[in-house]
Protein backbone atom coordinates (compact mmCIF):
# COMPACT_ATOMS: atom_id res chain seq x y z
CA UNK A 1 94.92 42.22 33.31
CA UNK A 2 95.22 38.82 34.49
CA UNK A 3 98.11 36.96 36.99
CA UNK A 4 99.59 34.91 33.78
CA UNK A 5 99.61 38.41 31.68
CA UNK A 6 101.51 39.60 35.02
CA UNK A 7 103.41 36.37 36.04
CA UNK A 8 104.97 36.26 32.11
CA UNK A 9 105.89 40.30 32.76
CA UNK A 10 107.73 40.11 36.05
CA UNK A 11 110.99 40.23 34.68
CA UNK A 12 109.94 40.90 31.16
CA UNK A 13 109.01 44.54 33.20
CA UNK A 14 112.31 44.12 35.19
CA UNK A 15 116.16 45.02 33.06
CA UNK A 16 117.50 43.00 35.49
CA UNK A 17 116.16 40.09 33.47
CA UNK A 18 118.72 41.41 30.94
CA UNK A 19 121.13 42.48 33.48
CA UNK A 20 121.60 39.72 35.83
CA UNK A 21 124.23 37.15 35.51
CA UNK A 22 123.28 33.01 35.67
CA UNK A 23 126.56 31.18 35.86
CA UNK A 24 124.64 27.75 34.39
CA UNK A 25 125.56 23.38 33.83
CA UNK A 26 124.78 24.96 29.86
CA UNK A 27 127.72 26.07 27.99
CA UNK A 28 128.43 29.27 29.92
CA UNK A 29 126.52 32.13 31.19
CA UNK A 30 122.79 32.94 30.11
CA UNK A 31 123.39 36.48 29.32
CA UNK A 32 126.97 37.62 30.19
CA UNK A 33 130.23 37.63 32.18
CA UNK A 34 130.55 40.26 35.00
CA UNK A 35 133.84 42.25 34.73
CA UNK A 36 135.98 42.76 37.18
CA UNK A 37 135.31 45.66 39.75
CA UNK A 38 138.10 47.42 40.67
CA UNK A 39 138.43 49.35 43.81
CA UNK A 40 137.32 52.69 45.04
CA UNK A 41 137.97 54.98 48.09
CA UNK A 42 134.93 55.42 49.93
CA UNK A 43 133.00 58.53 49.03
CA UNK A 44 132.52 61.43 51.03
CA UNK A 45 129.48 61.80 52.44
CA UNK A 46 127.53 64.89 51.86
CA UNK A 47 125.48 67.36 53.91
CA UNK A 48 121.24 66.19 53.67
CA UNK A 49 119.74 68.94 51.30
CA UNK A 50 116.18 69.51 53.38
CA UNK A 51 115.55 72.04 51.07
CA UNK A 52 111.58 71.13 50.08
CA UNK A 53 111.29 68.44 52.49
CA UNK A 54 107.55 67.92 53.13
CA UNK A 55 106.11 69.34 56.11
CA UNK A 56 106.16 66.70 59.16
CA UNK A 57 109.23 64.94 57.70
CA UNK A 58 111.85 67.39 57.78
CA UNK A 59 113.84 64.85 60.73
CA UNK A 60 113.71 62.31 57.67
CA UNK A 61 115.26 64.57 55.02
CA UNK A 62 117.95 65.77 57.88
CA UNK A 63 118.67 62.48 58.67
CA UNK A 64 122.35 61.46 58.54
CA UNK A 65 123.51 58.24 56.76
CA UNK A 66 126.14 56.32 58.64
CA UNK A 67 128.12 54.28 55.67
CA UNK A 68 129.83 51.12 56.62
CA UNK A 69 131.31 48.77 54.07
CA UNK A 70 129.14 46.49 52.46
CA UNK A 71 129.16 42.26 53.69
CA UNK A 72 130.28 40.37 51.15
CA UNK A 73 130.97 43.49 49.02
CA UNK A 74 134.06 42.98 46.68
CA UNK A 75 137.87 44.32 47.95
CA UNK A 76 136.01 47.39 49.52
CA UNK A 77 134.33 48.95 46.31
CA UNK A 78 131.17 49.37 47.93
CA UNK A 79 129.40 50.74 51.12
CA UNK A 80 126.04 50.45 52.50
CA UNK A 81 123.51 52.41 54.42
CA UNK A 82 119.88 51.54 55.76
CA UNK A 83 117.76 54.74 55.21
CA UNK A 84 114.26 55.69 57.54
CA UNK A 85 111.61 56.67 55.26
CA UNK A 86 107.59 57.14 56.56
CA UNK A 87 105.39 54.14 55.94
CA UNK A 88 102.35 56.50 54.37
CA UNK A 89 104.10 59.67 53.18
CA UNK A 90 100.30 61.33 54.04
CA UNK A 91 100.64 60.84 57.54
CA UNK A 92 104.21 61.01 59.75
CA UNK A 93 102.16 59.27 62.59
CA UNK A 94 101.81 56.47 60.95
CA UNK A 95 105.32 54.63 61.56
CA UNK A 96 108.66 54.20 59.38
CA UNK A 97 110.22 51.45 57.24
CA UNK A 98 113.53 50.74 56.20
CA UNK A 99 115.28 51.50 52.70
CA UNK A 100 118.17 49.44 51.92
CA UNK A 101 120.81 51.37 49.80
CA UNK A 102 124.18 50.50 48.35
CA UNK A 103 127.04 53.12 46.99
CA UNK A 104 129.95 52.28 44.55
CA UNK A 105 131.89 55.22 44.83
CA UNK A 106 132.75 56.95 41.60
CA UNK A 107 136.45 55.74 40.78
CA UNK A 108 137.97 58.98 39.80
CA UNK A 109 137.51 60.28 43.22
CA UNK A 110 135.69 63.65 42.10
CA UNK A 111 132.04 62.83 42.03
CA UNK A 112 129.41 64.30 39.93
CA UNK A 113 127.02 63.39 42.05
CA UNK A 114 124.62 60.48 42.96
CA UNK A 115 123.30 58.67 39.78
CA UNK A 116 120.13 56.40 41.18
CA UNK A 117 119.41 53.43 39.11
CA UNK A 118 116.37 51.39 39.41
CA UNK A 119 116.40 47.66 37.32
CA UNK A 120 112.72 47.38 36.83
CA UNK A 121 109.70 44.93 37.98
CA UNK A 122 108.46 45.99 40.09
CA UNK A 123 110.01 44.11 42.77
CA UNK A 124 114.10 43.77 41.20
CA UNK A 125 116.49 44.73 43.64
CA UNK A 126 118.63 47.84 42.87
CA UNK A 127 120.87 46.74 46.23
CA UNK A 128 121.52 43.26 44.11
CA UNK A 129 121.94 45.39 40.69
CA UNK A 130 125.09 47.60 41.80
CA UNK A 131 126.23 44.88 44.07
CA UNK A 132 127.12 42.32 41.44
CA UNK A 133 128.69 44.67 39.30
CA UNK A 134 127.75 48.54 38.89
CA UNK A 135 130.14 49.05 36.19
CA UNK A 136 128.10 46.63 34.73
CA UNK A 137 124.83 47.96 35.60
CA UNK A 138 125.74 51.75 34.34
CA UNK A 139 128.86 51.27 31.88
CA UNK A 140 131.92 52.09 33.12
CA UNK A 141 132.04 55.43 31.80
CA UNK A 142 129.09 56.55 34.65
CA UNK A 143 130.73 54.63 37.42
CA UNK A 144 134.04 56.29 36.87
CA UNK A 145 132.13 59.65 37.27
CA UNK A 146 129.17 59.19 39.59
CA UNK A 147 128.74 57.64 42.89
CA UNK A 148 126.52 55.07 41.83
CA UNK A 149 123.76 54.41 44.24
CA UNK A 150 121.16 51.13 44.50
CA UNK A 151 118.50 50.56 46.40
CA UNK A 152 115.48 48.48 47.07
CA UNK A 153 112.56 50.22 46.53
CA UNK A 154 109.79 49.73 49.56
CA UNK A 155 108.74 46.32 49.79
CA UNK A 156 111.73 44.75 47.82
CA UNK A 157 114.62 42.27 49.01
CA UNK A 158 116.77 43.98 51.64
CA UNK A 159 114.26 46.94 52.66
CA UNK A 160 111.14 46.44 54.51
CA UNK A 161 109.39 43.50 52.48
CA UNK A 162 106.72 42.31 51.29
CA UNK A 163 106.33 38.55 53.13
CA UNK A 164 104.39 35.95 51.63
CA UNK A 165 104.50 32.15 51.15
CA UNK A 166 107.23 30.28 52.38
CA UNK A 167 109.21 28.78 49.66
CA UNK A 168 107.33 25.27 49.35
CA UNK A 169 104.27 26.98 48.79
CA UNK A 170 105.46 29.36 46.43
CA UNK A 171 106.91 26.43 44.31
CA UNK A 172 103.48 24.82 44.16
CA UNK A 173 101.89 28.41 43.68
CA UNK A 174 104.06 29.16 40.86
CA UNK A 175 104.39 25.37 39.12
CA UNK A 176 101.78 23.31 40.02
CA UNK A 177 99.61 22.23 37.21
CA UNK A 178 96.24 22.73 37.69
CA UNK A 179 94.04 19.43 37.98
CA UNK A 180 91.42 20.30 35.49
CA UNK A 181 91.29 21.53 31.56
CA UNK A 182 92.89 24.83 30.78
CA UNK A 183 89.82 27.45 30.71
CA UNK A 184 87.54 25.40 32.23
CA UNK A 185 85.23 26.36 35.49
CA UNK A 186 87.62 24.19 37.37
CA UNK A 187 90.57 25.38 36.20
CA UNK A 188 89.53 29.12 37.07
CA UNK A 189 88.22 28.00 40.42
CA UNK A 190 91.74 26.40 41.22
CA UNK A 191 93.59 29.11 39.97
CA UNK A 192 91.25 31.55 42.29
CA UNK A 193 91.86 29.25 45.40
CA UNK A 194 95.93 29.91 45.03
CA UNK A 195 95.23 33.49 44.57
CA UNK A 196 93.57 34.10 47.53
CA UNK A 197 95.91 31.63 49.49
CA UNK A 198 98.62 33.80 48.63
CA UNK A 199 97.03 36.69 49.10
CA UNK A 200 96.12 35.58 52.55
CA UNK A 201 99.81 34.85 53.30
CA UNK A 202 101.01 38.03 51.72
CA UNK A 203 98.21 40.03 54.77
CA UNK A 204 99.51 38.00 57.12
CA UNK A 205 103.02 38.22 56.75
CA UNK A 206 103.81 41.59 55.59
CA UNK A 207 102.98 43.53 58.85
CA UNK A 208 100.79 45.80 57.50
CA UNK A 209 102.73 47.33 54.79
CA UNK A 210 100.98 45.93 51.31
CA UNK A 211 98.60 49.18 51.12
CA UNK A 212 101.71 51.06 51.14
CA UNK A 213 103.31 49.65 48.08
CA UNK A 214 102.98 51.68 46.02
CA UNK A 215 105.16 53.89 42.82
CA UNK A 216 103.61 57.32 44.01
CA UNK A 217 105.40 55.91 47.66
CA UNK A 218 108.19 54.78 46.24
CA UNK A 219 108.66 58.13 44.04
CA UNK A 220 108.34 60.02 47.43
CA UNK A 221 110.68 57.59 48.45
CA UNK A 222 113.49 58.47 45.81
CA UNK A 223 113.42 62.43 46.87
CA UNK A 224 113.87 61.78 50.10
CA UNK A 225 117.12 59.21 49.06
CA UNK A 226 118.00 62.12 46.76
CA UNK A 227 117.67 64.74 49.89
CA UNK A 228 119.65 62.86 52.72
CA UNK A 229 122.60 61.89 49.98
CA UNK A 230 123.22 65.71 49.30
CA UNK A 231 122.09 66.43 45.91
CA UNK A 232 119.99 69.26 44.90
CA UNK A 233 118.21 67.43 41.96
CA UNK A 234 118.10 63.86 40.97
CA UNK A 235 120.85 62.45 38.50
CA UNK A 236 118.77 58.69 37.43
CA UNK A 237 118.93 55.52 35.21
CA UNK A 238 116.00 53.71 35.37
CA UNK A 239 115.17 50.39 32.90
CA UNK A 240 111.90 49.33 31.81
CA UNK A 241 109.53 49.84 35.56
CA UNK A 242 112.05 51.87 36.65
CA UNK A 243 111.33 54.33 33.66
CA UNK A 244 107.44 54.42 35.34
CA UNK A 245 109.18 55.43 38.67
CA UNK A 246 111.30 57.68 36.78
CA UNK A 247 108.31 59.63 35.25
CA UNK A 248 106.27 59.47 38.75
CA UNK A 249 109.66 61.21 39.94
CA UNK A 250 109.23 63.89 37.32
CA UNK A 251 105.96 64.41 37.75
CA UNK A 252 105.78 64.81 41.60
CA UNK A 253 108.96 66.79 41.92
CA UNK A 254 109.92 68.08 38.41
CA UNK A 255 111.79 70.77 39.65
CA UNK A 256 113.91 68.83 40.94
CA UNK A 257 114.85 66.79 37.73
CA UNK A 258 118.31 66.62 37.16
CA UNK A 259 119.80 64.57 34.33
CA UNK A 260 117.31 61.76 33.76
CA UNK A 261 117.47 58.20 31.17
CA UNK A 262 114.34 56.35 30.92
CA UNK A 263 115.57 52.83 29.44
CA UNK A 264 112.55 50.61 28.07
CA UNK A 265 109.66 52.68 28.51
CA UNK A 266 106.78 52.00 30.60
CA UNK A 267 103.75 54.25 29.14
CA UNK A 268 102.32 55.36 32.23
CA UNK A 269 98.96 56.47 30.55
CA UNK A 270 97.55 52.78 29.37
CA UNK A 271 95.61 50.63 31.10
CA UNK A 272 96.69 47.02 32.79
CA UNK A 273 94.47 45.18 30.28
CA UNK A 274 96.50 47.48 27.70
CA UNK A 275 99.84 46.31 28.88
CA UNK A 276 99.18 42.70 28.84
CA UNK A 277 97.64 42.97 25.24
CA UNK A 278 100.81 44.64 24.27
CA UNK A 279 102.83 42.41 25.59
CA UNK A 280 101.44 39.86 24.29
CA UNK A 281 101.74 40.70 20.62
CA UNK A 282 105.43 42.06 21.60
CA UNK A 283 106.62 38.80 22.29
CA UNK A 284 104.99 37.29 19.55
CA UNK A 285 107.24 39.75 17.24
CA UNK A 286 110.16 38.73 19.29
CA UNK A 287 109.24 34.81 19.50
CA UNK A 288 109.09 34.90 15.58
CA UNK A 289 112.65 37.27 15.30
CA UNK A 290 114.29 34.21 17.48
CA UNK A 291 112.57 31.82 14.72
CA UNK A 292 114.14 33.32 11.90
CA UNK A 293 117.44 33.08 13.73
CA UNK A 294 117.06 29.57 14.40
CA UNK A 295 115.98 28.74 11.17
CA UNK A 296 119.12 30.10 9.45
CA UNK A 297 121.59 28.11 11.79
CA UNK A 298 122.49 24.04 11.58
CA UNK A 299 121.62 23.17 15.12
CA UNK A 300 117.47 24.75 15.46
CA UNK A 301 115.24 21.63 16.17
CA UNK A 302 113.01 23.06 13.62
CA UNK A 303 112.59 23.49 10.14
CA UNK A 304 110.51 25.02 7.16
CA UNK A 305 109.29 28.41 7.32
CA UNK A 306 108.93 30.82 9.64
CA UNK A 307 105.31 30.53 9.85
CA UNK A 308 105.48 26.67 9.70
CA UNK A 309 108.29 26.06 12.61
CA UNK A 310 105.69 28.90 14.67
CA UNK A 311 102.81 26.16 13.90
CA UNK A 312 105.23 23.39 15.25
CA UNK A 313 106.12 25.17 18.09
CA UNK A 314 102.48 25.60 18.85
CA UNK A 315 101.78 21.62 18.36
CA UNK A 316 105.15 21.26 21.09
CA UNK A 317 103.00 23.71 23.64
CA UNK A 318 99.86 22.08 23.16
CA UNK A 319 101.47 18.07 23.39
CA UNK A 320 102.94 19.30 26.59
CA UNK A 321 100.09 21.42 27.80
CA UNK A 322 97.99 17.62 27.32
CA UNK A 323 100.81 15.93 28.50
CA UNK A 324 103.83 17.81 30.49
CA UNK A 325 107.12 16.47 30.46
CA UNK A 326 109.00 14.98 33.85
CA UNK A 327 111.90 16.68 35.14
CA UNK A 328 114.83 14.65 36.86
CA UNK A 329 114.02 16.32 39.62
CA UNK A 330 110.62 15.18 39.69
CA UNK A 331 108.53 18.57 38.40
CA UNK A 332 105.99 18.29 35.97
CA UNK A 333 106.90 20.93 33.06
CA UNK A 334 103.32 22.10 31.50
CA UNK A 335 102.69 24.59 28.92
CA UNK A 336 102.72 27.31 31.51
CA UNK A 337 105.96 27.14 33.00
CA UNK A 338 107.66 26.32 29.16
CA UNK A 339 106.21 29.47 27.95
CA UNK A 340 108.03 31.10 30.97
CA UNK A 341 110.95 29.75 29.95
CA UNK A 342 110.55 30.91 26.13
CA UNK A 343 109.76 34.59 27.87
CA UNK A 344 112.44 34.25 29.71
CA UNK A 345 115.26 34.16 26.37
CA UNK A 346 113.53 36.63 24.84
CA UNK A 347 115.11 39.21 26.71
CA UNK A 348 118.10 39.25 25.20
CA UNK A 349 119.33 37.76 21.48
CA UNK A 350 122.17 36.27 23.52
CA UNK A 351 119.96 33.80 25.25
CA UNK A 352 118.50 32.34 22.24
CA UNK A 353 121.33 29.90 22.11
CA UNK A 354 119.55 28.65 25.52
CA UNK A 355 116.16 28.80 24.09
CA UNK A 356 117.05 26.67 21.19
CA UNK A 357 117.96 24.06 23.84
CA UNK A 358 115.57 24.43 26.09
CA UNK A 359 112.84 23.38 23.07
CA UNK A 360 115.03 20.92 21.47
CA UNK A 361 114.90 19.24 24.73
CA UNK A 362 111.27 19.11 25.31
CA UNK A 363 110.63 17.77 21.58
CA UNK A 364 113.07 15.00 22.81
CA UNK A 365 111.00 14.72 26.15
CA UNK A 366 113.61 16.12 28.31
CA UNK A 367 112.50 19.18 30.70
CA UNK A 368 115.82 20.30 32.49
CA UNK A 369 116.82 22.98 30.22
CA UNK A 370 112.96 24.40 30.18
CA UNK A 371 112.71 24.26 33.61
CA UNK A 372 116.45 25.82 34.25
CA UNK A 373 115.23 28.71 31.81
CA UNK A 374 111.81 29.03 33.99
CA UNK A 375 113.37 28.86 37.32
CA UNK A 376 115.93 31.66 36.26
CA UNK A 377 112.72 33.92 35.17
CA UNK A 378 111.00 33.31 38.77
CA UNK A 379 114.53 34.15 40.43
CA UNK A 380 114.31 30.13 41.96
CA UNK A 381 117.84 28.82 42.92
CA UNK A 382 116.62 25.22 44.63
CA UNK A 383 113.93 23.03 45.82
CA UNK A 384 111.59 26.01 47.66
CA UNK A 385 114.84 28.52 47.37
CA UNK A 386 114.11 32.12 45.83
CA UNK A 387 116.66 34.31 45.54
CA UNK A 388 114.53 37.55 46.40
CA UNK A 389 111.17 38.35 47.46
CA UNK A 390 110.47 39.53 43.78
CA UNK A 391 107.29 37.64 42.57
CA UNK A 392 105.76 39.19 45.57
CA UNK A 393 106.77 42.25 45.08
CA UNK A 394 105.86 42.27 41.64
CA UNK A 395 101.96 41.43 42.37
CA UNK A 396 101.89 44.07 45.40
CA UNK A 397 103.08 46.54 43.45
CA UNK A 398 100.71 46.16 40.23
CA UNK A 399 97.43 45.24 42.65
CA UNK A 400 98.23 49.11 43.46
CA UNK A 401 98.83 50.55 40.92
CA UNK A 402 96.64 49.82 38.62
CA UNK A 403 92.60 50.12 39.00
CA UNK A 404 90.81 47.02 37.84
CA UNK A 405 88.06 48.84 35.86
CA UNK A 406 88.37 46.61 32.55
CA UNK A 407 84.67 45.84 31.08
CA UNK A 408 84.24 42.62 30.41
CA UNK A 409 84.17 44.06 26.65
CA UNK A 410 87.58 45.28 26.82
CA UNK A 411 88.46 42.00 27.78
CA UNK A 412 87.07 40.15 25.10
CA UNK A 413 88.62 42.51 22.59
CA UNK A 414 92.01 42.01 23.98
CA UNK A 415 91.44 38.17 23.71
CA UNK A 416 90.36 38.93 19.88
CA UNK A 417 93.61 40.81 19.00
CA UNK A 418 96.21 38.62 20.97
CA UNK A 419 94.87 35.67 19.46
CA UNK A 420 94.78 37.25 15.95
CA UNK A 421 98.38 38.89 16.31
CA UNK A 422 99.49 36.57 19.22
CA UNK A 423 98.62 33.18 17.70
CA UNK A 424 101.66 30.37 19.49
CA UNK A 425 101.30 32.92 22.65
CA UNK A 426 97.28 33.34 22.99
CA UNK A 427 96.34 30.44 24.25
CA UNK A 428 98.63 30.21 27.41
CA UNK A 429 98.30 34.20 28.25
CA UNK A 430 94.91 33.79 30.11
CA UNK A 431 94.07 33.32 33.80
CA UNK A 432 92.27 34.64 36.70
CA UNK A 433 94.12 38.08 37.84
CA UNK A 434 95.47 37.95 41.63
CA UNK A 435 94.48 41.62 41.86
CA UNK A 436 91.00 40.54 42.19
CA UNK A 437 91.60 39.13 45.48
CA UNK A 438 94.21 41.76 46.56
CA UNK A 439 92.88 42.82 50.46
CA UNK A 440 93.45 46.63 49.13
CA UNK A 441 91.54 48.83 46.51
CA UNK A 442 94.30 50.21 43.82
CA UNK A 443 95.44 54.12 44.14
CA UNK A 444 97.28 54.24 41.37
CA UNK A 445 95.61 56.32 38.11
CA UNK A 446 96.77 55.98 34.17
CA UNK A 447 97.42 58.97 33.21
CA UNK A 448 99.89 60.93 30.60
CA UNK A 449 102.72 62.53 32.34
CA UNK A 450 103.82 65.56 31.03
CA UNK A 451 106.66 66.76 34.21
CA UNK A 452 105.80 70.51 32.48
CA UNK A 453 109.91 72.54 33.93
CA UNK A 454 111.74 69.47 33.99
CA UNK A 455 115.09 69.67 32.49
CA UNK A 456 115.16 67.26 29.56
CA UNK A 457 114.22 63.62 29.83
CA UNK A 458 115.93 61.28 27.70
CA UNK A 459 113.92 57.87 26.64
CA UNK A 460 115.51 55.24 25.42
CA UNK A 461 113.68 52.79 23.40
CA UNK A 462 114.36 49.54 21.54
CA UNK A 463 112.20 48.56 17.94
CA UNK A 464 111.70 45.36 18.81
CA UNK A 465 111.85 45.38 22.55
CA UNK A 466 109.06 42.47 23.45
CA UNK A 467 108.63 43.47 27.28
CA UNK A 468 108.67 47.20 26.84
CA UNK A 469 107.37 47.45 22.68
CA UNK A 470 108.69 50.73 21.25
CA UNK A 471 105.45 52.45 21.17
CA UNK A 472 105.86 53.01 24.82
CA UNK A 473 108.73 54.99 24.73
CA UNK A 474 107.82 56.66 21.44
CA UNK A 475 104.34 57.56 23.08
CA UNK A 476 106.08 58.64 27.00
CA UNK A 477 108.77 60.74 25.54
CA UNK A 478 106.25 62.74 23.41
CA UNK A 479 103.95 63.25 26.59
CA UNK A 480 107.18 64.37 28.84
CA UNK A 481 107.18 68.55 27.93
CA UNK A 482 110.98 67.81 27.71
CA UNK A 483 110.85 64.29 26.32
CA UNK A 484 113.96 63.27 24.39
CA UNK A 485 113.60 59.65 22.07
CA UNK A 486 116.29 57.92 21.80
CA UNK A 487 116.22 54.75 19.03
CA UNK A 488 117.97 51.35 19.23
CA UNK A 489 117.04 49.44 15.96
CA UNK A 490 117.60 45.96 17.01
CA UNK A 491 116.14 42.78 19.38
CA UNK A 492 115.64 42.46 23.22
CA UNK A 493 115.15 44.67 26.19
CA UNK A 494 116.73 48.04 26.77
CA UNK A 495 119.28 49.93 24.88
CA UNK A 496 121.72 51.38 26.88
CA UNK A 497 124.97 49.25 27.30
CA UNK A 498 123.66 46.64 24.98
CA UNK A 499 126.15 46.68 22.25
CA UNK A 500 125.14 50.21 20.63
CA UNK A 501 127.96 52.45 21.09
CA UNK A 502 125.39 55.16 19.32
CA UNK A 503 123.06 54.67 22.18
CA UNK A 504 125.65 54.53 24.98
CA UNK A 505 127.45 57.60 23.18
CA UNK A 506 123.96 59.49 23.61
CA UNK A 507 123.27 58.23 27.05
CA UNK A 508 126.50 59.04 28.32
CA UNK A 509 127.45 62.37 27.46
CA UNK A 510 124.08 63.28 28.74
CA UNK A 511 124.75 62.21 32.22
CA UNK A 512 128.26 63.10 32.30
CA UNK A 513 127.99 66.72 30.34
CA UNK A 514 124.82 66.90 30.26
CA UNK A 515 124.70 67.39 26.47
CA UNK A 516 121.27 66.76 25.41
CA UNK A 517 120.97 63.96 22.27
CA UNK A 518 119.38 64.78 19.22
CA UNK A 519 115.40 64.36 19.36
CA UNK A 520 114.63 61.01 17.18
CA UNK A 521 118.55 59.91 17.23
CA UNK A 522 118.25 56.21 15.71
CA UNK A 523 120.97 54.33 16.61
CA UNK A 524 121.53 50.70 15.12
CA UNK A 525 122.58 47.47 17.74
């Protein structure tokens, strides 16, 4: 699996891409408003439960949270903590790091319990999640009944982080276009040199932390946030990564499942090679839904068929790919970074309006729209300004988790099948993985999850999700023992509080009764 398979899945791994709000100089906001908050008391802060806590941390499960109100935080509806968790849960010698957690406090003031969300990525900030607006985040329904809890996972945002390039660098790392032919021995060697620059910057700058980043870690991580906030089990929403973390939960502590939603499935049993393939063809499906959208409305820049605007489209990547397009800002837009920005709309149906601009401005030789789209996806707010430390993150966490052990036959077959089902997206989906220069073998296995005495898992998955295809959740909620699937028939990423009030019906009275949906429920958007 290589860096532009990976680069193109950051956020297409990470709800927050669907989640997070982009007030924009287009004609309003790229996915949706934020409603209001409204105010809550602060909640009461319960007794650690130390009960299992591993031998040699039981000071880190008994550890008590001091709560203050959160800076910034909006007419006091949310308080924050900083939590000590071990740097290598193998060995309490070791040294600590910090976990960065934020609590909206259920609203009518008799709490369920803690509901733990997780956004996705890896490498989205949970803190950032709840703190623009956990109602939401969770629907309205859960924050009224839950305390509501975010945090960034180790290595993310506000916790201890994963340091890399400053943010010069990371614009060239991330936009430059490289000086030779795409796929040439050049190109490759080019691409290679940035790796291992950044890699180099990411050892250097993360104090020793990077072979510590990890989803088993940050798994351990979640039972000992479940311990010190009182709660016997864990109550959890995780999207799209955060359904991987989710299942590494159940499987490391199923016993102490409580009422778990896995939103956009992660299968935790295929390979990385296997995840960029599917990717691939997934936003292929979704790049050709958008077409037939466009097609059928007065303002699309293209016309024909479906099959014939996906040919033009192609000629559009190619022209710029030979010759990118200037920005007024001075960037060069290349193929590269306007496939980002098509990824980057096909999150969500609402942000094909934006897509539809962003290519009707390139065929007209203006980049701004592209390049507003792109920026959003890498979480870029300025000239060298990033918003979090997710792109980091995001390549820490994968380097780790996944072994590189593809044959170079696998590879070639997964080149064969995206460019036969893949066609526009093929040809920009290549690269030279970062992994390969990582300073750390991987840890992490591929493996089916089964949790076996978990209470029921509910997985939530979306037909023609193009981040996290359906498969995955079909294929993780029949290898959970008490795997639940959940169906939303309908376009873009995630299910839950995305216009289904089938889905959110189901999801809901699961976490709040904990009445268990209806195996194979298909719900329509």
């Amino acid at each position: 699996m290589n860096p532009r398979r990976r680069a193109l899945s950051r956020r297409a791994l990470a709800a927050v891409a669907g989640l997070a709000i982009a007030v924009t100089v287009l004609s309003g906001c790229l996915y949706a408003a934020i409603p209001p908050e409204t105010s809550a008391s602060p909640a009461p802060s319960r007794e650690p439960n130390t009960d299992g806590a591993p031998a040699g941390f039981e000071d880190l499960y008994a550890q008590t949270l001091e709560w203050t109100p959160c800076t910034g935080s909006d007419a006091g509806a949310y308080d924050c903590t900083t939590v000590t968790a071990p740097l290598d849960w193998t060995d309490p010698s070791v040294g600590t790091i910090d976990l960065a957690v934020i609590r909206r406090a259920a609203t009518d003031g008799d709490a369920i319990g803690s509901l733990l969300t997780n956004p996705g990525g890896p490498g989205a900030s949970g803190y950032d999640l709840i703190a623009d607006s956990a109602s939401f985040a969770v629907g309205t329904a859960l924050s009224d009944a839950y305390d509501v809890i975010g945090f960034d996972p180790r290595g993310v945002g506000r916790s201890t982080a994963v340091t890399c390039l400053d943010g010069t660098a990371m614009d060239a790392y991330l936009y430059d276009i490289p000086a030779d032919p795409r796929g040439s021995d050049g190109w490759r060697a080019e691409l290679t040199a940035r790796n291992e620059d950044f890699v180099a910057a990411c050892e250097a700058n993360s104090d020793g932390i990077l072979p510590f980043i990890t989803t088993d870690n940050a798994a351990r991580d979640m039972d000992l946030l479940r311990a010190v906030l009182g709660d016997a089990k864990l109550n959890y929403l995780g999207y799209s990564y955060g359904t991987f973390l989710g299942a590494t939960y159940a499987k490391l502590f199923p016993e102490r499942v409580g009422r778990l939603v896995l939103d956009g499935a992660i299968d935790p049993s295929v390979s990385g090679l296997d995840v960029g393939t599917t990717q691939a063809v997934g936003f292929e499906s979704a790049l050709r839904a958008y077409m037939a959208d466009c097609l059928s409305g007065r303002s699309c820049p293209f016309s024909g068929t479906v099959d014939e605007a996906m040919g033009d489209l192609a000629t559009l990547l190619a022209s710029v790919d030979a010759a990118p397009l200037t920005a007024t800002d001075g960037r060069m837009l290349g193929a590269d970074s306007l496939m980002t920005a098509i990824i980057a709309a096909l999150y969500s149906q609402d942000s094909w309006t934006y897509l539809t601009q962003a290519l009707a401005g390139a065929l007209s030789g203006d980049a701004d729209t592209a390049f507003f789209l792109a920026d959003f996806y890498n979480g870029r707010t300025g000239a060298g300004v990033y918003q979090d430390n997710s792109t980091e993150a995001f390549r820490a966490y994968n380097c780790m988790d996944y072994p590189l052990d593809t044959s170079q036959a696998d590879k070639d077959a997964s080149d064969a099948l995206i460019a036969q089902k893949a066609p526009t997206i093929a040809p920009y989906w290549d690269g030279v993985d970062v992994c390969e220069s990582w300073p750390y073998p991987p840890t992490g296995v591929r493996e089916r999850i089964s949790a076996d005495g978990a209470a029921p898992i509910v997985v939530v998955g979306t037909t023609n999700d193009p981040a996290t295809p359906y498969a995955w959740s079909v294929s993780l909620a029949e290898q959970l023992s008490s795997g639940v699937l959940v169906t939303r028939e309908g376009e873009g990423h995630t299910g839950y509080n995305k216009g289904s009030a089938c889905v959110d019906s189901a999801v809901e009275a699961y976490l709040l009764e904990g009445t268990v949906p209806q195996d194979g429920l298909s719900c329509t958007s």
